[in-house]
PDB file of N, CA and C in Angstrom:
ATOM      1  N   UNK A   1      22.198 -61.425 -47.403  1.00  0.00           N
ATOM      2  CA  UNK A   1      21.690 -60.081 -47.618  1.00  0.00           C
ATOM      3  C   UNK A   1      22.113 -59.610 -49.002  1.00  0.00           C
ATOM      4  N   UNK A   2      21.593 -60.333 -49.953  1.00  0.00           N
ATOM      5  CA  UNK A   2      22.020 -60.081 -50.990  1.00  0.00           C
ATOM      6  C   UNK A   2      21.723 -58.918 -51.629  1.00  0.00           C
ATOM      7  N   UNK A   3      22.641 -57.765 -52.311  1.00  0.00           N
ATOM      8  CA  UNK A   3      22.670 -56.746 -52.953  1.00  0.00           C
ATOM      9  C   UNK A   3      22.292 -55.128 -52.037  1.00  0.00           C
ATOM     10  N   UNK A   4      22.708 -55.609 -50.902  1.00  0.00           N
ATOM     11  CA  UNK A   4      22.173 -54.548 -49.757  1.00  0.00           C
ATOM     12  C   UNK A   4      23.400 -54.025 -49.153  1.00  0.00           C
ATOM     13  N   UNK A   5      24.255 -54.792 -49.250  1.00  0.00           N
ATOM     14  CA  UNK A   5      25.907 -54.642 -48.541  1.00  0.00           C
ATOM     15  C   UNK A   5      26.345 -53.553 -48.898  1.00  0.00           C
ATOM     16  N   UNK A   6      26.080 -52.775 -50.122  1.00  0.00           N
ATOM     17  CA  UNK A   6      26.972 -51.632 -50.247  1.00  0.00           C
ATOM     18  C   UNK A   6      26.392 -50.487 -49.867  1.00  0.00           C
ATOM     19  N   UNK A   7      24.995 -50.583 -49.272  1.00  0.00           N
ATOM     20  CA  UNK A   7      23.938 -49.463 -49.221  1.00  0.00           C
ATOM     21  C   UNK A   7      23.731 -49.384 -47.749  1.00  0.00           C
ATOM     22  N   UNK A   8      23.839 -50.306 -46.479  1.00  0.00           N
ATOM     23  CA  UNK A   8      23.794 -50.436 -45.405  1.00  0.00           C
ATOM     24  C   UNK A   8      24.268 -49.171 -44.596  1.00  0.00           C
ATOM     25  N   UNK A   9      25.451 -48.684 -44.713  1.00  0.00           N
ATOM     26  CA  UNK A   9      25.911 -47.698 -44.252  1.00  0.00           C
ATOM     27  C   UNK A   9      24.618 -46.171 -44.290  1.00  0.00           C
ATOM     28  N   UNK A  10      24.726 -45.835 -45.584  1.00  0.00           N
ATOM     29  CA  UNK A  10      23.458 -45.073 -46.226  1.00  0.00           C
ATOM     30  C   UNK A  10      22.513 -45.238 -45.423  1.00  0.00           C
ATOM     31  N   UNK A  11      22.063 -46.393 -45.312  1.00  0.00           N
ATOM     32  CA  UNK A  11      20.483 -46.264 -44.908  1.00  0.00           C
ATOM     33  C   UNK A  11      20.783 -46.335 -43.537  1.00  0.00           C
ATOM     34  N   UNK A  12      21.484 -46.395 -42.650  1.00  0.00           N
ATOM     35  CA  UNK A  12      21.495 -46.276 -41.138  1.00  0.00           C
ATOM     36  C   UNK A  12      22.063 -44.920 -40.899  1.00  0.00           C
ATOM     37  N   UNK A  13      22.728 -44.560 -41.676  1.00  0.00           N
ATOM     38  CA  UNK A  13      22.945 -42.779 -41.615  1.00  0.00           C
ATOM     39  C   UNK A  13      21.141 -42.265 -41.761  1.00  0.00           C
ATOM     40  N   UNK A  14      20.359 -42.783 -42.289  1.00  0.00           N
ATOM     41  CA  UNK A  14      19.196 -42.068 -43.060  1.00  0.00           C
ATOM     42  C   UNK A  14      18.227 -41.990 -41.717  1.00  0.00           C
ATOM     43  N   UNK A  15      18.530 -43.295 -41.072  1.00  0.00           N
ATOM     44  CA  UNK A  15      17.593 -43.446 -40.346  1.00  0.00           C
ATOM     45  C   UNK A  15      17.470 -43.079 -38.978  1.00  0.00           C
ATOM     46  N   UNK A  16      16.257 -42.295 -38.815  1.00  0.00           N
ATOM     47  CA  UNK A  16      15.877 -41.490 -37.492  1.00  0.00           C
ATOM     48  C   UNK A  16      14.690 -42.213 -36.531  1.00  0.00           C
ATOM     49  N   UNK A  17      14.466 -43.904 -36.416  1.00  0.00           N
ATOM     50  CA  UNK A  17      14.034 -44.392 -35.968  1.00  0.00           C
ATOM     51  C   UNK A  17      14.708 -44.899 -34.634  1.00  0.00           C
ATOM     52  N   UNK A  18      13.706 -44.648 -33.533  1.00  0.00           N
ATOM     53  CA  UNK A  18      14.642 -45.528 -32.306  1.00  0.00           C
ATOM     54  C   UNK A  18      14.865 -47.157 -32.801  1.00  0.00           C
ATOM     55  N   UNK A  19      14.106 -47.847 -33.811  1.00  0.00           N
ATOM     56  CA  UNK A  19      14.199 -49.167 -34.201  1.00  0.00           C
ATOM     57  C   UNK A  19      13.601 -49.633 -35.858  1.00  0.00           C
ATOM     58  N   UNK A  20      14.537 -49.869 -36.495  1.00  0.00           N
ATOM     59  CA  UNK A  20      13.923 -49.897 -37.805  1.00  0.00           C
ATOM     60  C   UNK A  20      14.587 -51.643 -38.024  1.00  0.00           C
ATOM     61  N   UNK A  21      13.508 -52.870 -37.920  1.00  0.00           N
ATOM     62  CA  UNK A  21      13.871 -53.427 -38.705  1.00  0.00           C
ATOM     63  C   UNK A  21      14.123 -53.508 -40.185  1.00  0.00           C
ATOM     64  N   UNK A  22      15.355 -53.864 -40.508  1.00  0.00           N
ATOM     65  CA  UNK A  22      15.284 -54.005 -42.174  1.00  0.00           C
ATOM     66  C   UNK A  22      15.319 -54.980 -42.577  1.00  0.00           C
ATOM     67  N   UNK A  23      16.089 -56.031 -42.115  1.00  0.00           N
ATOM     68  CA  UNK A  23      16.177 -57.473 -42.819  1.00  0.00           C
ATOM     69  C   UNK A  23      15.891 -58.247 -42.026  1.00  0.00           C
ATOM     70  N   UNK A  24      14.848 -59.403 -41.992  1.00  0.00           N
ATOM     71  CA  UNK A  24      14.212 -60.252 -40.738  1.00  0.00           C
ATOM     72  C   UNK A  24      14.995 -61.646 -41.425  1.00  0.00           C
ATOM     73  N   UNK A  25      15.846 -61.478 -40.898  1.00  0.00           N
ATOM     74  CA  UNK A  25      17.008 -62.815 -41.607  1.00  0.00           C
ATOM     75  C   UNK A  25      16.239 -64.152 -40.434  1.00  0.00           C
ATOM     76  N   UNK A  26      16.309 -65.192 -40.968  1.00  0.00           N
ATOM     77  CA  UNK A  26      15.929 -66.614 -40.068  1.00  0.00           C
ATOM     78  C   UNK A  26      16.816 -66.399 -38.904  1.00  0.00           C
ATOM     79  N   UNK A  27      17.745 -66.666 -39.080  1.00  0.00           N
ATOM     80  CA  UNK A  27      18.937 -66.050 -38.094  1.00  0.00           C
ATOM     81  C   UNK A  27      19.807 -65.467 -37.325  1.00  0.00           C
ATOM     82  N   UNK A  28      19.799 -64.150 -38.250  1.00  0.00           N
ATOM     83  CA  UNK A  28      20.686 -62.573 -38.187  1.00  0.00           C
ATOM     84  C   UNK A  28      20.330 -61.845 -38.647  1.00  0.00           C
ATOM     85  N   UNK A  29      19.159 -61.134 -38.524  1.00  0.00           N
ATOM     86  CA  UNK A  29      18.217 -59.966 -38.713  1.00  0.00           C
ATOM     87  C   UNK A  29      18.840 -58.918 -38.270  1.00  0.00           C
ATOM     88  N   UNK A  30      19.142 -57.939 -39.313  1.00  0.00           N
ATOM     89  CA  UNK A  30      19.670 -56.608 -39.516  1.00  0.00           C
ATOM     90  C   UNK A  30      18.629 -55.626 -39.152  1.00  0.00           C
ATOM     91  N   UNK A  31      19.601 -55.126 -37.848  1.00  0.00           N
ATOM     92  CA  UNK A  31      18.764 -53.832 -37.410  1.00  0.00           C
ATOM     93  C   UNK A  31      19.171 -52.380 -37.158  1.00  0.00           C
ATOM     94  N   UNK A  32      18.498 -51.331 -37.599  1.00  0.00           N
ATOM     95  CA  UNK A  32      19.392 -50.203 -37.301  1.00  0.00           C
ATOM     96  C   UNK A  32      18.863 -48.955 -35.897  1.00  0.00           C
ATOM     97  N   UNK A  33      19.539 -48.727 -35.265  1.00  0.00           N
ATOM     98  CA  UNK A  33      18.931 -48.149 -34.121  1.00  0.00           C
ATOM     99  C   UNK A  33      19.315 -46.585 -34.166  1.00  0.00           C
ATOM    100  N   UNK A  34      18.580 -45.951 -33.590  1.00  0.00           N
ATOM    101  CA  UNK A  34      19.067 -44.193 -33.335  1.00  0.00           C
ATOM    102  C   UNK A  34      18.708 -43.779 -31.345  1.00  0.00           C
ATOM    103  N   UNK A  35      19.985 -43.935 -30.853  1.00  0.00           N
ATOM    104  CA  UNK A  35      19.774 -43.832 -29.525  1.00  0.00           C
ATOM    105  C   UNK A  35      19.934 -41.662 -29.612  1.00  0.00           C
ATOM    106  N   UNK A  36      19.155 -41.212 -28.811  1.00  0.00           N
ATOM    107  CA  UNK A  36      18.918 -40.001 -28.231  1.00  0.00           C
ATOM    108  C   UNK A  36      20.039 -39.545 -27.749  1.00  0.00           C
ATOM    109  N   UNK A  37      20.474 -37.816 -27.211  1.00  0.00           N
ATOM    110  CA  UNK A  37      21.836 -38.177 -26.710  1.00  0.00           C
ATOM    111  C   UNK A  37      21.336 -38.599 -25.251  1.00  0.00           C
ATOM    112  N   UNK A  38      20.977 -39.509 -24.793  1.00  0.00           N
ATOM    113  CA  UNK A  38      21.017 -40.343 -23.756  1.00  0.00           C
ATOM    114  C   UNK A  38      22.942 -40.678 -23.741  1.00  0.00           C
ATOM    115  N   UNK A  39      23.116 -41.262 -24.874  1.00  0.00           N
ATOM    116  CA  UNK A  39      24.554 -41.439 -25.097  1.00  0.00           C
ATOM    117  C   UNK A  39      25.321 -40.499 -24.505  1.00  0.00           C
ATOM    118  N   UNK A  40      27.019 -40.765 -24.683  1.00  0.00           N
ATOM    119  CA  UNK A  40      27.695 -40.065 -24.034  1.00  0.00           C
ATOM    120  C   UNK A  40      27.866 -38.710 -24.599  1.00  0.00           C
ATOM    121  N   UNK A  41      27.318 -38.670 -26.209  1.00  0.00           N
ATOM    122  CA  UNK A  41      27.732 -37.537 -26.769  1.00  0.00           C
ATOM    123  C   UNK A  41      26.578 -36.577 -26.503  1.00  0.00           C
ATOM    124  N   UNK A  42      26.755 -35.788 -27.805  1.00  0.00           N
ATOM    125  CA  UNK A  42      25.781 -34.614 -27.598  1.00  0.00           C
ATOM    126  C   UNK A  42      24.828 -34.680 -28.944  1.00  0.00           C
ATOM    127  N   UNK A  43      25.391 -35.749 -29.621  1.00  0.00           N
ATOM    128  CA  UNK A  43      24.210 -35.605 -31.139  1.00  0.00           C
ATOM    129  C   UNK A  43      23.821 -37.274 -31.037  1.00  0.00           C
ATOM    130  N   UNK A  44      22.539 -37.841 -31.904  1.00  0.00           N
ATOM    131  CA  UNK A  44      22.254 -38.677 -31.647  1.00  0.00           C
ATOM    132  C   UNK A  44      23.197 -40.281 -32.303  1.00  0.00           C
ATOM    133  N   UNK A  45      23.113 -41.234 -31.726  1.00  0.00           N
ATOM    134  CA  UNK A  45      24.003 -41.998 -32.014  1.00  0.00           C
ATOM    135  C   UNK A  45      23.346 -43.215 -32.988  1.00  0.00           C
ATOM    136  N   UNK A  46      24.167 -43.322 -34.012  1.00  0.00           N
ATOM    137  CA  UNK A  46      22.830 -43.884 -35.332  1.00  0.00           C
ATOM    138  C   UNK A  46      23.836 -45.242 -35.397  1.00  0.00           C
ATOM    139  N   UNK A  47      23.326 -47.023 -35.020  1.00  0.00           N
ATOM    140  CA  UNK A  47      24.101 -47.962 -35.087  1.00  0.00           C
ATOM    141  C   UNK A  47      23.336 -48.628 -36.508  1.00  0.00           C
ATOM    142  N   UNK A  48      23.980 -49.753 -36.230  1.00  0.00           N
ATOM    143  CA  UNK A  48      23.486 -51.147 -37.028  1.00  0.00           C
ATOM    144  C   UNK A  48      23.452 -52.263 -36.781  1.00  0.00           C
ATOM    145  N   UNK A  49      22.903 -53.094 -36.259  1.00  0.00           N
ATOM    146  CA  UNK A  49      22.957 -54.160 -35.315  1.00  0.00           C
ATOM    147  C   UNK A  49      22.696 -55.694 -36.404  1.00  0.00           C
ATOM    148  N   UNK A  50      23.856 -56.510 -35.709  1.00  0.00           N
ATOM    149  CA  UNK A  50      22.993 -57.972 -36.182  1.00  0.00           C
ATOM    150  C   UNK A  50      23.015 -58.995 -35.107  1.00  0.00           C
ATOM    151  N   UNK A  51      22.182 -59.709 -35.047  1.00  0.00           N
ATOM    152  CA  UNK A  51      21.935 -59.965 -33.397  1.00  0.00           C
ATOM    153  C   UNK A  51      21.221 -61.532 -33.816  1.00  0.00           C
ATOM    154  N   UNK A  52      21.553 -62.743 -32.793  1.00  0.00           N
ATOM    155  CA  UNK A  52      20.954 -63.778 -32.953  1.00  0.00           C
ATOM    156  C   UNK A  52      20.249 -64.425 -31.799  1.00  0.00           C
ATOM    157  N   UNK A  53      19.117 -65.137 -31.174  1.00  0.00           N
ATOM    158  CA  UNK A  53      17.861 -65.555 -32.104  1.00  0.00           C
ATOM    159  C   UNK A  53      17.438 -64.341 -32.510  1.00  0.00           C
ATOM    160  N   UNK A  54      16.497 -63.389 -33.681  1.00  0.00           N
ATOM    161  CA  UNK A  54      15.488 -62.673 -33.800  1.00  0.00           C
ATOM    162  C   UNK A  54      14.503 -62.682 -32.884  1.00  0.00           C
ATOM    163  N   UNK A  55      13.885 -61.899 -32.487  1.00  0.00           N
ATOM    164  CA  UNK A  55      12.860 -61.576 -32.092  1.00  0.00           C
ATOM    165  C   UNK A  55      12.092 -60.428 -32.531  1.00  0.00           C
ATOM    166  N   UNK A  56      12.009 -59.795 -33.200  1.00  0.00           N
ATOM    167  CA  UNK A  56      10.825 -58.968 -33.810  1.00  0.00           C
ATOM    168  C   UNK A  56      10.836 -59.363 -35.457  1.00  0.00           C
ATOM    169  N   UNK A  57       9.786 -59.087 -35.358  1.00  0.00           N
ATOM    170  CA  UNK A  57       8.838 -59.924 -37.017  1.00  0.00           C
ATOM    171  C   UNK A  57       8.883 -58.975 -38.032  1.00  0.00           C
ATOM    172  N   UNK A  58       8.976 -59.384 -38.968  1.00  0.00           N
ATOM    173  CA  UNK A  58       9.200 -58.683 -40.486  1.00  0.00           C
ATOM    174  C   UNK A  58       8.373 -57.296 -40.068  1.00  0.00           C
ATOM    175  N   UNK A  59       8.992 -56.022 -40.684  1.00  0.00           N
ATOM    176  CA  UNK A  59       8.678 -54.846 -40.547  1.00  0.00           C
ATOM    177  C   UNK A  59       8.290 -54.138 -39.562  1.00  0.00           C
ATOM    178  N   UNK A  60       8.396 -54.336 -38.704  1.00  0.00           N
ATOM    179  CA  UNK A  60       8.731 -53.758 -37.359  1.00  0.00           C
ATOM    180  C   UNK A  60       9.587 -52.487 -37.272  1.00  0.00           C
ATOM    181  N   UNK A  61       8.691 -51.612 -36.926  1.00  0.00           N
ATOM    182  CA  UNK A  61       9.426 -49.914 -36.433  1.00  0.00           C
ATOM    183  C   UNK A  61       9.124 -49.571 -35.305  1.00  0.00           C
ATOM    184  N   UNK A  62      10.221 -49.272 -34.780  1.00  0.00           N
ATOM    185  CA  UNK A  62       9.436 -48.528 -33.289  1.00  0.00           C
ATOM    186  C   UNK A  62      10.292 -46.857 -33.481  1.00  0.00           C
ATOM    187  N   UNK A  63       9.588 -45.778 -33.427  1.00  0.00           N
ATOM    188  CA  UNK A  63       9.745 -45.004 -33.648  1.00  0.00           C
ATOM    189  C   UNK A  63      10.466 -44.346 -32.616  1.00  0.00           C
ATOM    190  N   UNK A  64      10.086 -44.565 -30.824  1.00  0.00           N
ATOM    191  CA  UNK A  64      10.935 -44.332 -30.052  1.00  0.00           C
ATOM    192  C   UNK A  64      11.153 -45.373 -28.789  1.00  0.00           C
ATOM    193  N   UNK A  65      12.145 -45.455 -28.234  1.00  0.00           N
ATOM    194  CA  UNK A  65      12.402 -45.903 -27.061  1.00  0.00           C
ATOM    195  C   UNK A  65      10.980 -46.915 -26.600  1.00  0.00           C
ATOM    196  N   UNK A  66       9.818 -45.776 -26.193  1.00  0.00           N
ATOM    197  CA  UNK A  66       8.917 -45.951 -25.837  1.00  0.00           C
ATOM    198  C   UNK A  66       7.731 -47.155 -26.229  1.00  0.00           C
ATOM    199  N   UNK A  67       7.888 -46.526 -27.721  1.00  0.00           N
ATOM    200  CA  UNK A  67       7.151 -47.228 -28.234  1.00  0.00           C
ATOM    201  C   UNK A  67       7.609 -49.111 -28.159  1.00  0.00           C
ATOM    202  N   UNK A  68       9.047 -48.837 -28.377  1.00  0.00           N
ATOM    203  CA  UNK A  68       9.257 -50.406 -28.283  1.00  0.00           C
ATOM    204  C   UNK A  68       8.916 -51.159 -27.297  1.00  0.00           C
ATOM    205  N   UNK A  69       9.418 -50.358 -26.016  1.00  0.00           N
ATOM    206  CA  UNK A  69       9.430 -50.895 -24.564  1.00  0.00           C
ATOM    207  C   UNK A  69       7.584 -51.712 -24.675  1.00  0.00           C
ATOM    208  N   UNK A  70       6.734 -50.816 -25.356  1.00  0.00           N
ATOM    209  CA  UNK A  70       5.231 -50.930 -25.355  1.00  0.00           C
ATOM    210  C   UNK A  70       4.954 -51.984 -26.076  1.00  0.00           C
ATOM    211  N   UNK A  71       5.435 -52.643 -26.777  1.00  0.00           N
ATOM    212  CA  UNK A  71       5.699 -53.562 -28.200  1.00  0.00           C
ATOM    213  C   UNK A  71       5.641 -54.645 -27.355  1.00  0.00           C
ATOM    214  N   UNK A  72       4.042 -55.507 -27.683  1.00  0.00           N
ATOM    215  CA  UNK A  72       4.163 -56.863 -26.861  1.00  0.00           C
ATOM    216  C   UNK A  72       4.161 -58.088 -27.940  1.00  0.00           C
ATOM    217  N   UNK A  73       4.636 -57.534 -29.524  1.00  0.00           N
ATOM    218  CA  UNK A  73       4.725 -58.308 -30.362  1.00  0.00           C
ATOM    219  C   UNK A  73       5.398 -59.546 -30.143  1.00  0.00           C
ATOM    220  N   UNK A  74       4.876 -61.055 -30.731  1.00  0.00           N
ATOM    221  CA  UNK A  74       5.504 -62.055 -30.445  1.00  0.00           C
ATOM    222  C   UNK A  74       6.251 -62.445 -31.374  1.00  0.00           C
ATOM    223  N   UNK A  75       7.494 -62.721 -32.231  1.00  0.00           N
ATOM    224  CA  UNK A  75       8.622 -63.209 -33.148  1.00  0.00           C
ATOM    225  C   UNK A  75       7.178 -64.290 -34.010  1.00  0.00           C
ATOM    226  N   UNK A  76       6.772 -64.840 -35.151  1.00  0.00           N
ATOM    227  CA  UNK A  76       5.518 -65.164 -35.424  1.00  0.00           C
ATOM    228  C   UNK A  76       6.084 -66.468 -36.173  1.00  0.00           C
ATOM    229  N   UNK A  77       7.960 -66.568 -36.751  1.00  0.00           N
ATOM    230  CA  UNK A  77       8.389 -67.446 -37.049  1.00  0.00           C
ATOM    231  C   UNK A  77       8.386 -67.038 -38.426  1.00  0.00           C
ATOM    232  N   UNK A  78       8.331 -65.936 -39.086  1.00  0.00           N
ATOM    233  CA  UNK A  78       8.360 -65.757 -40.308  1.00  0.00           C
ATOM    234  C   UNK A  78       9.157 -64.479 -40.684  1.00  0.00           C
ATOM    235  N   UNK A  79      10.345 -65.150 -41.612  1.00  0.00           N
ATOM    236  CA  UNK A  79      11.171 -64.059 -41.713  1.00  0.00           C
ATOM    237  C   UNK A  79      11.596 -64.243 -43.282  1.00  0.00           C
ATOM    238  N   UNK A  80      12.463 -63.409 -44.055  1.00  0.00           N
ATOM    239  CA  UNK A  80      12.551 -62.792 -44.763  1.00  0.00           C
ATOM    240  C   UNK A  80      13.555 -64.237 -46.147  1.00  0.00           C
ATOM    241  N   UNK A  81      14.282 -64.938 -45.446  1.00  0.00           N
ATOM    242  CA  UNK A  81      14.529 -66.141 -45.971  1.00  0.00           C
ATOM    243  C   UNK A  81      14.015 -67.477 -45.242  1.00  0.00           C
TER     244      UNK A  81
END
């Protein structure tokens, strides 16, 4: 993830997506999530995930919960390295 490491924080604070892929790594595709307070708190809970095999394909947003659950996209084998 070259030249992104110091900005990661930033952009998952920024982001108000239930699912924002950002980096569709072959491997370890960086993702940032915004759960609802579904959570235990009372404001929404903004992560960053890196997770292995991938399964969602370069640029992929799901805006809420919903929308993802609806998402019958298939992983297409093409990612970002």
């Amino acid at each position: 993830m070259k030249g992104i490491a110091k900005v990661i924080e930033s952009l998952a604070e920024r982001n108000d997506d239930f699912r924002l892929l950002l980096y569709p790594a072959r491997n370890h595709p960086l993702v940032f999530m915004v759960l609802k307070p579904i959570n235990t708190g009372s404001t929404p809970l903004k992560l960053q995930a890196l997770y292995s095999p991938p399964n969602h394909g370069d640029g992929v947003v799901h805006l809420t919960r919903a929308d993802a659950e609806a998402d019958t996209e298939q992983l297409d084998g093409r990612t970002s390295e």
